[in-house]
N, C-alpha and C. Protein backbone atom coordinates (compact mmCIF):
# COMPACT_ATOMS: atom_id res chain seq x y z
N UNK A 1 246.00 115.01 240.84
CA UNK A 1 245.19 114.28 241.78
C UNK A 1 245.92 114.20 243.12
N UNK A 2 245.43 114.75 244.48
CA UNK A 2 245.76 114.44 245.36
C UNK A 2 245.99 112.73 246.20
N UNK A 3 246.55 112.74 246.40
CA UNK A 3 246.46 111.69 248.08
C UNK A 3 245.80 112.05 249.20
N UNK A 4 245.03 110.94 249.58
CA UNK A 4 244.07 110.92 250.09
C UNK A 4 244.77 110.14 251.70
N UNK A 5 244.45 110.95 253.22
CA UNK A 5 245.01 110.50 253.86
C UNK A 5 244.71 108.87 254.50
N UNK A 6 243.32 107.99 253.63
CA UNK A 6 243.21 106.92 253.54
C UNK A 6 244.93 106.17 252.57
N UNK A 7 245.26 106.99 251.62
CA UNK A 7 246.23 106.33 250.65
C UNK A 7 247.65 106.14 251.34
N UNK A 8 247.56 107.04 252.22
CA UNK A 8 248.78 107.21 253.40
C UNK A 8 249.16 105.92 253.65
N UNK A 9 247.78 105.85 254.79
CA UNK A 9 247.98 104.78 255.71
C UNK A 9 247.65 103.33 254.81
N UNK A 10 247.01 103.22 253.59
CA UNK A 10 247.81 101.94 253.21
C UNK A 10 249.14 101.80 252.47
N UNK A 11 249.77 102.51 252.29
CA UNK A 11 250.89 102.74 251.77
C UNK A 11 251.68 102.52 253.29
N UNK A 12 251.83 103.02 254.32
CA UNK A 12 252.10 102.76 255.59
C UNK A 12 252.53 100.99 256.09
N UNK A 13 250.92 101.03 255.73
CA UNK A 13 250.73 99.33 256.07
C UNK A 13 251.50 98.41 255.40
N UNK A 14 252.03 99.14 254.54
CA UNK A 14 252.65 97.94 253.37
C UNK A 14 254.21 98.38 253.42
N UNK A 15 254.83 99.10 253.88
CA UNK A 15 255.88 99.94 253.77
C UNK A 15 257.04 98.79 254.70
N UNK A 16 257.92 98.28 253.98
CA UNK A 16 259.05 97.25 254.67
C UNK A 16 259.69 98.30 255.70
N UNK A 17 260.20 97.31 256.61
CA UNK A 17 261.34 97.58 257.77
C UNK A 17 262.30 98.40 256.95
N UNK A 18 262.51 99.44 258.04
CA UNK A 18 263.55 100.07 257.15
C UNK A 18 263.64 101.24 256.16
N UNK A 19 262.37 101.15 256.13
CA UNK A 19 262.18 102.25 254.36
C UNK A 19 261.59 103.60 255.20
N UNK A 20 262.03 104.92 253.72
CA UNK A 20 260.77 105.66 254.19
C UNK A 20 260.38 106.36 253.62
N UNK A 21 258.47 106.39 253.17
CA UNK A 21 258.15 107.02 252.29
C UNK A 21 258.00 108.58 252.22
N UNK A 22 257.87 109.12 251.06
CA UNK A 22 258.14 110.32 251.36
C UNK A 22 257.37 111.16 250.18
N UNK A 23 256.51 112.24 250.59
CA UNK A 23 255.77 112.89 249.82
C UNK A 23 256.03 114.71 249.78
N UNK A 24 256.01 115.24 248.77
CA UNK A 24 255.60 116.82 248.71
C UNK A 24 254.46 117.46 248.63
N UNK A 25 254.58 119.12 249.01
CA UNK A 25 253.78 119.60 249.02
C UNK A 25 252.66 118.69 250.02
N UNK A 26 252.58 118.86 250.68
CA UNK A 26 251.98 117.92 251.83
C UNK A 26 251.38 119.39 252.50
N UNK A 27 250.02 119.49 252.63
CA UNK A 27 249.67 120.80 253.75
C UNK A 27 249.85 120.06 255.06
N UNK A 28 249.81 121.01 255.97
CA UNK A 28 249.77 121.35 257.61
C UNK A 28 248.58 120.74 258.30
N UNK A 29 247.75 120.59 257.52
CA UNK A 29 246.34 120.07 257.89
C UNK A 29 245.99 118.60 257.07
N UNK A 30 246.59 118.23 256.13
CA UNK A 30 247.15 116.67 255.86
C UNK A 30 248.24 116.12 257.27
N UNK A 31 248.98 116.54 257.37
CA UNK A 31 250.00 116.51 258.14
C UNK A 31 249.62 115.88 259.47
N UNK A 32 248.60 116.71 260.20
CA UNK A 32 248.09 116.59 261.15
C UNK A 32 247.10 115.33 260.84
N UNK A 33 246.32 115.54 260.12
CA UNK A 33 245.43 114.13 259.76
C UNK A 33 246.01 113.07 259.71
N UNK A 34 247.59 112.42 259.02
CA UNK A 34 248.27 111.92 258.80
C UNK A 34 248.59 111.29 260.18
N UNK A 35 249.16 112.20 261.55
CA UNK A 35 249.21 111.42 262.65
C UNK A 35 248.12 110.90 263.20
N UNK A 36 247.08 111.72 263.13
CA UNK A 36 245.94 110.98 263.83
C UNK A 36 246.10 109.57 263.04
N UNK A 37 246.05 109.65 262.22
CA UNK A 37 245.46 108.36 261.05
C UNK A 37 246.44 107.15 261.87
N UNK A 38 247.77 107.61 261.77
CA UNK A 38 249.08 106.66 262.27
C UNK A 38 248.76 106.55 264.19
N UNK A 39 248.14 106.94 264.87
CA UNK A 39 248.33 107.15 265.99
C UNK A 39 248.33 105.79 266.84
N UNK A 40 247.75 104.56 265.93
CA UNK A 40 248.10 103.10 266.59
C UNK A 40 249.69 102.49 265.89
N UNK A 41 250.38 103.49 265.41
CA UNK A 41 251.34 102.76 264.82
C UNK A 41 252.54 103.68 265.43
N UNK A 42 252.95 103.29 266.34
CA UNK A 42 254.05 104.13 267.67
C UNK A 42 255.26 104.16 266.63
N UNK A 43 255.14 102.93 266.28
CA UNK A 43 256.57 102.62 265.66
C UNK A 43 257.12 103.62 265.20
N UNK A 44 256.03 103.98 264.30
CA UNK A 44 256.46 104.72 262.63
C UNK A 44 256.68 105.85 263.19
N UNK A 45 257.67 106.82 262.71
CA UNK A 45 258.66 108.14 262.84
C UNK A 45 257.95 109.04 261.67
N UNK A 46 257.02 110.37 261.54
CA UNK A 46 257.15 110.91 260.55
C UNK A 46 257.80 112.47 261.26
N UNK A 47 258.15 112.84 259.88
CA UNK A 47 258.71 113.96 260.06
C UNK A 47 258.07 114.95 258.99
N UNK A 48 257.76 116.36 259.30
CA UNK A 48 257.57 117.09 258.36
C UNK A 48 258.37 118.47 258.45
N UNK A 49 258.31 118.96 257.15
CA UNK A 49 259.44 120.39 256.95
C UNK A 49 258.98 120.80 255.67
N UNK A 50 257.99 121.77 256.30
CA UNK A 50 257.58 122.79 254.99
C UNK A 50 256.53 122.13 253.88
N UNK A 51 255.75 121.33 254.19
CA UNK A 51 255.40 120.47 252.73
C UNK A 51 255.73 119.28 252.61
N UNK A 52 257.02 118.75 253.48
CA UNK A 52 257.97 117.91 253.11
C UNK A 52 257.64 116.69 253.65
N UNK A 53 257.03 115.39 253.61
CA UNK A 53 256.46 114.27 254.58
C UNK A 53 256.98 113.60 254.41
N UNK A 54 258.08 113.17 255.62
CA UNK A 54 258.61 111.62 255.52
C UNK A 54 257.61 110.50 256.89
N UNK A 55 257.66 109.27 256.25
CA UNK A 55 257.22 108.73 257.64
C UNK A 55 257.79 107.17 257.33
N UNK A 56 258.50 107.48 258.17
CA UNK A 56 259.77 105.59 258.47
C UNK A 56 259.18 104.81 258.96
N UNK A 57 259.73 103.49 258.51
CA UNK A 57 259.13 102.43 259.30
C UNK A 57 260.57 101.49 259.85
N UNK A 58 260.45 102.20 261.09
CA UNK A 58 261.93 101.56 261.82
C UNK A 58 262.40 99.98 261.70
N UNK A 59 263.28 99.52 261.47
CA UNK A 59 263.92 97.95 261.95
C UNK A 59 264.05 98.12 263.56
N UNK A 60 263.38 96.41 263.80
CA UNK A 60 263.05 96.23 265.33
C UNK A 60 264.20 96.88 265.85
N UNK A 61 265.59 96.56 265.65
CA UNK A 61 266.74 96.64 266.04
C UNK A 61 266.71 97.92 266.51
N UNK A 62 266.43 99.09 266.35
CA UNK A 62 266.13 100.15 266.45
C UNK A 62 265.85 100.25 268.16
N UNK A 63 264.76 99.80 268.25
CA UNK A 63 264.63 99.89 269.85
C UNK A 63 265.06 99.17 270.52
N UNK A 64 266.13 97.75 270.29
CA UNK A 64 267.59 97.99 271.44
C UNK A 64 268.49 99.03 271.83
N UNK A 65 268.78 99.67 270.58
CA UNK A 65 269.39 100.92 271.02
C UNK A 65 269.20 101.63 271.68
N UNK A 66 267.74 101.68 271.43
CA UNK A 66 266.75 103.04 271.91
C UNK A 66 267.10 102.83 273.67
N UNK A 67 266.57 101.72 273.93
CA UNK A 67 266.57 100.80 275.13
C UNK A 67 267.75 101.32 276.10
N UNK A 68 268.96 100.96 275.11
CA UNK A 68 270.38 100.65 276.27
C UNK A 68 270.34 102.00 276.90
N UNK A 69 270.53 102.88 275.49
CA UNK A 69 270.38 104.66 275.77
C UNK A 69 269.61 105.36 276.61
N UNK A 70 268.37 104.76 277.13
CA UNK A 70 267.53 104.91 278.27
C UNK A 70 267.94 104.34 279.33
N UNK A 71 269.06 103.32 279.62
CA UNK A 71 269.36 102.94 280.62
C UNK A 71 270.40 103.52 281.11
N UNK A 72 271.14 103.94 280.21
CA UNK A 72 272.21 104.72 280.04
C UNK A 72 271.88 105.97 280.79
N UNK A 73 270.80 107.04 280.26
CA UNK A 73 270.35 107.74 281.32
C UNK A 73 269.93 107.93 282.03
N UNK A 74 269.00 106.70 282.35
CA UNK A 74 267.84 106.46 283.96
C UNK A 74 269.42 106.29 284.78
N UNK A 75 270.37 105.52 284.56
CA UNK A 75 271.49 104.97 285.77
C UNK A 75 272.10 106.51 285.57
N UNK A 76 272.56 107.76 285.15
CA UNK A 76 273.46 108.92 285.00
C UNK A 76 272.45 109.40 285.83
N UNK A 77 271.18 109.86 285.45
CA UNK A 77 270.09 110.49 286.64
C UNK A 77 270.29 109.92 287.77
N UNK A 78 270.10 108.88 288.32
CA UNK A 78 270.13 108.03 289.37
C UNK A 78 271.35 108.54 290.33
N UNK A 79 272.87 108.29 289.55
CA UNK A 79 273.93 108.43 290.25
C UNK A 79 274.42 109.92 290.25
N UNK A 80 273.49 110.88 289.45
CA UNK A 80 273.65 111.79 289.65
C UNK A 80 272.97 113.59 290.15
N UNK A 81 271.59 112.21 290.73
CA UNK A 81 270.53 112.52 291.96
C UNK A 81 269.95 113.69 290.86
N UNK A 82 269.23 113.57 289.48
CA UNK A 82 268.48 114.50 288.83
C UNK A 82 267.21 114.26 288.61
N UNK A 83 266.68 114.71 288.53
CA UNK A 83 264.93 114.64 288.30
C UNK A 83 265.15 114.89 286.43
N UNK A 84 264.61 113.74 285.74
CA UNK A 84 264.96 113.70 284.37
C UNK A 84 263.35 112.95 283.82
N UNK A 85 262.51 114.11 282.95
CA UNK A 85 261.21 113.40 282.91
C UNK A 85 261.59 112.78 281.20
N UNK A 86 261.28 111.51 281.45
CA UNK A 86 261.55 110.84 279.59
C UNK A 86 259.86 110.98 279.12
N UNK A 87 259.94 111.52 277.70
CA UNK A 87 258.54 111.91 276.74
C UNK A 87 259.15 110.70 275.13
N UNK A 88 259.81 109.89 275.63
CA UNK A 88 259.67 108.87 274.33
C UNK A 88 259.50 109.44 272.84
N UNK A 89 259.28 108.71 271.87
CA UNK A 89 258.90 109.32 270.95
C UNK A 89 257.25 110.69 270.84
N UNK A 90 257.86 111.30 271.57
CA UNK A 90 256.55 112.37 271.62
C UNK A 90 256.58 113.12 270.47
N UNK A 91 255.40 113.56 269.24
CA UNK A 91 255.27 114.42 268.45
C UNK A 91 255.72 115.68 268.66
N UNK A 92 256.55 116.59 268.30
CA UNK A 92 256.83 117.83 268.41
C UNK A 92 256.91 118.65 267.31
N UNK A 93 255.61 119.80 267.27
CA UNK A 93 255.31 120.45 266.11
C UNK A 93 255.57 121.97 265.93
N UNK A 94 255.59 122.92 265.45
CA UNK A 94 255.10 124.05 264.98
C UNK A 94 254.67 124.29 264.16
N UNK A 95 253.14 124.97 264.48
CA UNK A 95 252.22 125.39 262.86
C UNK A 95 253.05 126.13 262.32
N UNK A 96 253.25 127.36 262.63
CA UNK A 96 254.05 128.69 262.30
C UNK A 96 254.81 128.43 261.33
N UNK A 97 256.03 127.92 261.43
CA UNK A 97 256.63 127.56 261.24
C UNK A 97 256.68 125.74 260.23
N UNK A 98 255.91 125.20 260.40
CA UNK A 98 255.67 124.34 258.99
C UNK A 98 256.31 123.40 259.77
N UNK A 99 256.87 122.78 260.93
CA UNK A 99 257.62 121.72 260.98
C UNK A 99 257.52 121.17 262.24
N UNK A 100 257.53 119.65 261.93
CA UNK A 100 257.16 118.71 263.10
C UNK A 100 258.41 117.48 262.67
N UNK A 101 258.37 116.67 263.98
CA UNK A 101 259.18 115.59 264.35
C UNK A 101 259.21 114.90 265.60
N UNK A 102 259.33 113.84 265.15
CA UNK A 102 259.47 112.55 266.38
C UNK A 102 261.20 111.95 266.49
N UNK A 103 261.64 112.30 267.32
CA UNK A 103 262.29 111.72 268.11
C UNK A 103 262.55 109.97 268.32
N UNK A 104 263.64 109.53 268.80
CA UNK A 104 263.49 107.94 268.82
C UNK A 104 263.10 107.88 270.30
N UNK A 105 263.83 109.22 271.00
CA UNK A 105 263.23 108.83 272.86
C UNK A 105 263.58 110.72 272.72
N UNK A 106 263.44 111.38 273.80
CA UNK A 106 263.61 113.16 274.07
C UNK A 106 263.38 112.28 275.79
N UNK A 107 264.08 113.75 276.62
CA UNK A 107 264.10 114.12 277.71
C UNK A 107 263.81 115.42 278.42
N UNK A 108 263.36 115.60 279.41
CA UNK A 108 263.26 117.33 279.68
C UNK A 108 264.43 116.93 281.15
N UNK A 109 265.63 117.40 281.40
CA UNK A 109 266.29 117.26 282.10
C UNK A 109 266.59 118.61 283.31
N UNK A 110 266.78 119.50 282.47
CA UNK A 110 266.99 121.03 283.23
C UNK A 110 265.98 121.73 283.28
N UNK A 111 265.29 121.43 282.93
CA UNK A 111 263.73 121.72 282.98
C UNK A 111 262.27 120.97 283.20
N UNK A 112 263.24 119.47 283.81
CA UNK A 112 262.22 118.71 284.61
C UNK A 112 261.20 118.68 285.15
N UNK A 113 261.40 119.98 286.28
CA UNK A 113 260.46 120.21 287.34
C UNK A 113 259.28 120.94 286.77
N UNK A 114 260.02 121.45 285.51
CA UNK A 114 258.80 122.45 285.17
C UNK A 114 257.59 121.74 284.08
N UNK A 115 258.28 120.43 283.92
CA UNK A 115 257.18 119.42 283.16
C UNK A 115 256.70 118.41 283.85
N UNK A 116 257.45 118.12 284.68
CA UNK A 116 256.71 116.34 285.58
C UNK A 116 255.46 117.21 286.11
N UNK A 117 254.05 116.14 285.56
CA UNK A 117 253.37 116.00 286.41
C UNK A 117 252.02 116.78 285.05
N UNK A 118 252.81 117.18 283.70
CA UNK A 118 252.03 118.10 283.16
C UNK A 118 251.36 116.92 282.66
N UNK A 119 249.98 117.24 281.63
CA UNK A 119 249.16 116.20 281.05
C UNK A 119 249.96 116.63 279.68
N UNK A 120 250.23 118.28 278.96
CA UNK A 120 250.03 118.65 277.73
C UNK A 120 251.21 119.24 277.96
N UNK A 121 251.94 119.35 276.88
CA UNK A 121 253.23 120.61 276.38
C UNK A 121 252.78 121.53 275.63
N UNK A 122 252.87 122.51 275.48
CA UNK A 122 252.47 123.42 274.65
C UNK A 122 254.06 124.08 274.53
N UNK A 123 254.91 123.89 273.25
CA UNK A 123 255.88 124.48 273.19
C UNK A 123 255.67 125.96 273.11
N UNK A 124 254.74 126.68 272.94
CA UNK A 124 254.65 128.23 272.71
C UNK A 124 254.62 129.23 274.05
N UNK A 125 254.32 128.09 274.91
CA UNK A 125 254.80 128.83 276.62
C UNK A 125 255.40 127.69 277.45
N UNK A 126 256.04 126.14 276.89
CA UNK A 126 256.67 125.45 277.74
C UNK A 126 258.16 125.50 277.23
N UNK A 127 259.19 124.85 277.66
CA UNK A 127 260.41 124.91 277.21
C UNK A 127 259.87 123.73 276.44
N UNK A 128 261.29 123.29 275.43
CA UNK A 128 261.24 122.42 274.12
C UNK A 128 262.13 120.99 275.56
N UNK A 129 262.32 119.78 274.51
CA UNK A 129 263.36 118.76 275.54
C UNK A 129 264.29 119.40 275.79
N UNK A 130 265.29 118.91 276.66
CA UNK A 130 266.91 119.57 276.69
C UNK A 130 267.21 118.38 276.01
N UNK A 131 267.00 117.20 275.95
CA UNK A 131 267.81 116.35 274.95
C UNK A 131 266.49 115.31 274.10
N UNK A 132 267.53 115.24 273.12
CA UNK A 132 267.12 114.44 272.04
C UNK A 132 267.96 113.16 271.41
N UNK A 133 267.51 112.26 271.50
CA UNK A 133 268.00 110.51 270.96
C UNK A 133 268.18 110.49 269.68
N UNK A 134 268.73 110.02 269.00
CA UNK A 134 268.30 109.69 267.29
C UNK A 134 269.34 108.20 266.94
N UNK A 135 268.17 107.10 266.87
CA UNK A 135 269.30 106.42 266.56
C UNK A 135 269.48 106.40 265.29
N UNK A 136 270.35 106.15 264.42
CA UNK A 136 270.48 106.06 262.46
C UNK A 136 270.54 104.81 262.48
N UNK A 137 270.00 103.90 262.33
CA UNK A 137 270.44 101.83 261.69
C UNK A 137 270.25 102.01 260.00
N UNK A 138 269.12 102.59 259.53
CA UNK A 138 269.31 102.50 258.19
C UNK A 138 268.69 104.36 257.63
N UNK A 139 268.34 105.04 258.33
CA UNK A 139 268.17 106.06 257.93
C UNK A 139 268.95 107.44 258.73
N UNK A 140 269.21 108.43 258.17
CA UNK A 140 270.07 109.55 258.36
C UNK A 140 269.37 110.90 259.54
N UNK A 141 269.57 111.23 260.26
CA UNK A 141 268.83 111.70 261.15
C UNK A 141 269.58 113.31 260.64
N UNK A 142 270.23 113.16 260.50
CA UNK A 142 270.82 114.75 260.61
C UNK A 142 269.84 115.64 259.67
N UNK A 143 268.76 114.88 259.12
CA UNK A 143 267.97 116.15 257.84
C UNK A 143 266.92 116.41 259.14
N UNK A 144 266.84 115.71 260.25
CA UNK A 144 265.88 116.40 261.17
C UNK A 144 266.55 117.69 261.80
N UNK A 145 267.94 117.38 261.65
CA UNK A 145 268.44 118.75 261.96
C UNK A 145 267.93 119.72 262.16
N UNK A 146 267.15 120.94 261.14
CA UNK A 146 266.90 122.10 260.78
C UNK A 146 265.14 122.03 261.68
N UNK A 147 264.72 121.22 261.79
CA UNK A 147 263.56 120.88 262.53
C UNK A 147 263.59 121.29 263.51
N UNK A 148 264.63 120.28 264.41
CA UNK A 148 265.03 120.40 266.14
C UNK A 148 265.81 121.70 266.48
N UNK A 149 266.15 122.51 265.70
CA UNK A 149 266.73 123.75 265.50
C UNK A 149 265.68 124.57 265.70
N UNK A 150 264.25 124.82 264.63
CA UNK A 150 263.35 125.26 264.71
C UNK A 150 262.82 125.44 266.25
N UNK A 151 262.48 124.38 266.33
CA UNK A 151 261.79 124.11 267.76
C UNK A 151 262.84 124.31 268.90
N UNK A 152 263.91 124.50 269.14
CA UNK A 152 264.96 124.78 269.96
C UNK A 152 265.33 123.95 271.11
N UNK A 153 265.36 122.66 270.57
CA UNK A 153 266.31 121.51 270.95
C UNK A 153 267.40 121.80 271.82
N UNK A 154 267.70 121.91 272.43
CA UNK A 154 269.02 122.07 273.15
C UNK A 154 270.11 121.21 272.76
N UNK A 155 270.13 119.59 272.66
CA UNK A 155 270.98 119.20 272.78
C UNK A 155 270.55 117.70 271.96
N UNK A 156 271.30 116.99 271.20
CA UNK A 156 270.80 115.76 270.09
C UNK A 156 272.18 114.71 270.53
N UNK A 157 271.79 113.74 271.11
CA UNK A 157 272.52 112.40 270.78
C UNK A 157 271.99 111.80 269.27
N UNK A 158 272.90 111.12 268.51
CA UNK A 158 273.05 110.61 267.19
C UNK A 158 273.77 109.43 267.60
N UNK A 159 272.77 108.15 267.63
CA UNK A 159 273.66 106.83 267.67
C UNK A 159 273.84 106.10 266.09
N UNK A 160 275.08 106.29 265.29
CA UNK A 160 274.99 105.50 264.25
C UNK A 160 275.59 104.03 264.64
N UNK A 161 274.35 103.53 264.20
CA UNK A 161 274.23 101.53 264.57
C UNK A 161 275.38 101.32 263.16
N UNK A 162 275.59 101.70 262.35
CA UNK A 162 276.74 100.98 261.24
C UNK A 162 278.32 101.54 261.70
N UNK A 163 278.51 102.44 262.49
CA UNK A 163 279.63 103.09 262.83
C UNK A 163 279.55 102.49 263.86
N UNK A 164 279.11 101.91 264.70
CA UNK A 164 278.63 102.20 266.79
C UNK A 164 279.74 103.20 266.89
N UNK A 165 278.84 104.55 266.63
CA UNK A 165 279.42 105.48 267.12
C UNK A 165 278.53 106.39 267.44
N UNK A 166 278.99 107.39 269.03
CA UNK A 166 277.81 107.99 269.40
C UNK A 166 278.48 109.56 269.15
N UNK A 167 277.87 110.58 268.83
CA UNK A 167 277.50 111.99 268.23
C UNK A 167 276.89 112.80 269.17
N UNK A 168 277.46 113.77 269.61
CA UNK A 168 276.47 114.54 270.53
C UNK A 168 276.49 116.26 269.60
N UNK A 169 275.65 116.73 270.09
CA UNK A 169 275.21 117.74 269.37
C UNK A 169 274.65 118.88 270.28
N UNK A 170 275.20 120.29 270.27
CA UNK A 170 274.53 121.22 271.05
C UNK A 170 274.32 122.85 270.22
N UNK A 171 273.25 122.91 270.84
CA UNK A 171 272.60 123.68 269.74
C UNK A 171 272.99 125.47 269.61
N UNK A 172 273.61 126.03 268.49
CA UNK A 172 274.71 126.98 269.03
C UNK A 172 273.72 128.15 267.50
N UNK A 173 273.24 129.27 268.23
CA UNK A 173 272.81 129.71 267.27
C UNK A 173 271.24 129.22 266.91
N UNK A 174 271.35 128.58 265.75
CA UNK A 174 270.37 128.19 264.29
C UNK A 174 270.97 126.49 264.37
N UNK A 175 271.78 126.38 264.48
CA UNK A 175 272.97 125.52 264.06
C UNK A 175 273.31 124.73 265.07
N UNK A 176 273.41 123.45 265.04
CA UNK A 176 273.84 122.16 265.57
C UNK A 176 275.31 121.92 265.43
N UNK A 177 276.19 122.09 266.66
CA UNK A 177 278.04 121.62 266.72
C UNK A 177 278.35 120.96 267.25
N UNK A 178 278.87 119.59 266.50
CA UNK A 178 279.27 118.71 267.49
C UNK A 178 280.61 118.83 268.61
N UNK A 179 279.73 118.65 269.74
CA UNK A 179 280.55 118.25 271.28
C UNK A 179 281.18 117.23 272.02
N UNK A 180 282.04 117.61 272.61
CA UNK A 180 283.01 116.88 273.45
C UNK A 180 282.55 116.18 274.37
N UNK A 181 281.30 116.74 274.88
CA UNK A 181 280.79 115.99 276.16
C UNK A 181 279.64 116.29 276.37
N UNK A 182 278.62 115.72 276.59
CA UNK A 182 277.15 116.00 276.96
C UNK A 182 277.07 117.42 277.61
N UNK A 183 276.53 118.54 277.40
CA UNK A 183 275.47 119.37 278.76
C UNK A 183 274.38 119.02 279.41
N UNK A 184 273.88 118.10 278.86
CA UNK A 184 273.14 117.86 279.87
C UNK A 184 273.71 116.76 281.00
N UNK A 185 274.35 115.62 280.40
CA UNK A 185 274.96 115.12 281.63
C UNK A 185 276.40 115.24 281.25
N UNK A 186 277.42 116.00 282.07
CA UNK A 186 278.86 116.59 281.35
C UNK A 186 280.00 115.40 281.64
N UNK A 187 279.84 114.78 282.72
CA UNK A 187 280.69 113.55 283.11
C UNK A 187 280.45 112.56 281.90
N UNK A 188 279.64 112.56 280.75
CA UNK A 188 279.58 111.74 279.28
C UNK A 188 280.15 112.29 278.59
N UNK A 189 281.16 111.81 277.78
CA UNK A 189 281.38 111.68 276.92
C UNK A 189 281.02 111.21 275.33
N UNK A 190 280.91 110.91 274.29
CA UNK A 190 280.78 110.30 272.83
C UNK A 190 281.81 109.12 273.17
């Protein structure tokens, strides 16, 4: 017996801070139904890979982080005179390819100019973000890994809230290596 994308979203509704449910064999066209269904619920993070459906339901705490880290780069843009367009948790998919993900915040930084002002992205003739946020408070971001790889991420901050420790990540290959210092803004450090 299938799940029904009504069963989703009360399972959603009921789903504690913190948790995240997670289903297989999930088609591409559930998937998609699945966000529409969620599309008043910003909060919630799903991710898919191949079949694979997770969809979190963040602790508030989550978007202080999110927060500072945006201030963090609106003041680096600022003092470092860049045109930096922020897309927040924006959906980022490929049919082709089976895999989608949300972000806690993304940026288009080196490729700013070529997005401010757009209504739509179409990753299949726009560039992907140059950076990507992830904070971890109770869940593991690195299985989005192979995702943001897919889609060709340039570059992943990883804030773990139980370490306060920050992770930068640049995308080398297929493969994500952690770095010494931001590319997109290089005067940062971890």
């Amino acid at each position: 017996m299938s799940t029904s994308i009504t069963d989703y979203r009360e399972a959603v509704d009921h789903l504690p801070e913190g948790t995240t449910l997670v289903a297989q064999d999930v088609s591409w066209d559930d998937y998609e139904r699945i966000l529409e269904e969620l599309a008043d619920r910003p909060a919630v993070r799903v991710t898919y890979d191949q079949g694979r459906l997770e969809i979190m339901s963040p602790r508030p705490e989550r978007e202080k982080y999110k927060r500072l880290i945006e201030k963090i780069i609106d003041a680096l843009a600022d003092d470092l005179d860049l045109n930096v367009e922020a897309l927040g948790s924006a959906t980022w998919r490929k049919k082709e390819d089976a895999k989608g993900a949300e972000a806690d915040t993304c940026y288009y930084i080196a490729n700013a100019n070529r997005i401010i002002g757009k209504r739509e992205i179409d990753l299949s003739v726009d560039p992907p973000p140059d950076l990507v946020v992830e904070i971890d408070a109770t869940n593991e971001s690195l299985s989005k890994f192979p995702i943001y790889s897919t889609l060709r991420f340039r570059e992943i901050w990883r804030y773990d809230v139980r370490h306060n420790k920050v992770q930068m990540y640049e995308l080398r290959g297929n493969k994500y290596t952690e770095i010494s210092a931001s590319r997109s803004f290089p005067v940062l450090n971890p």
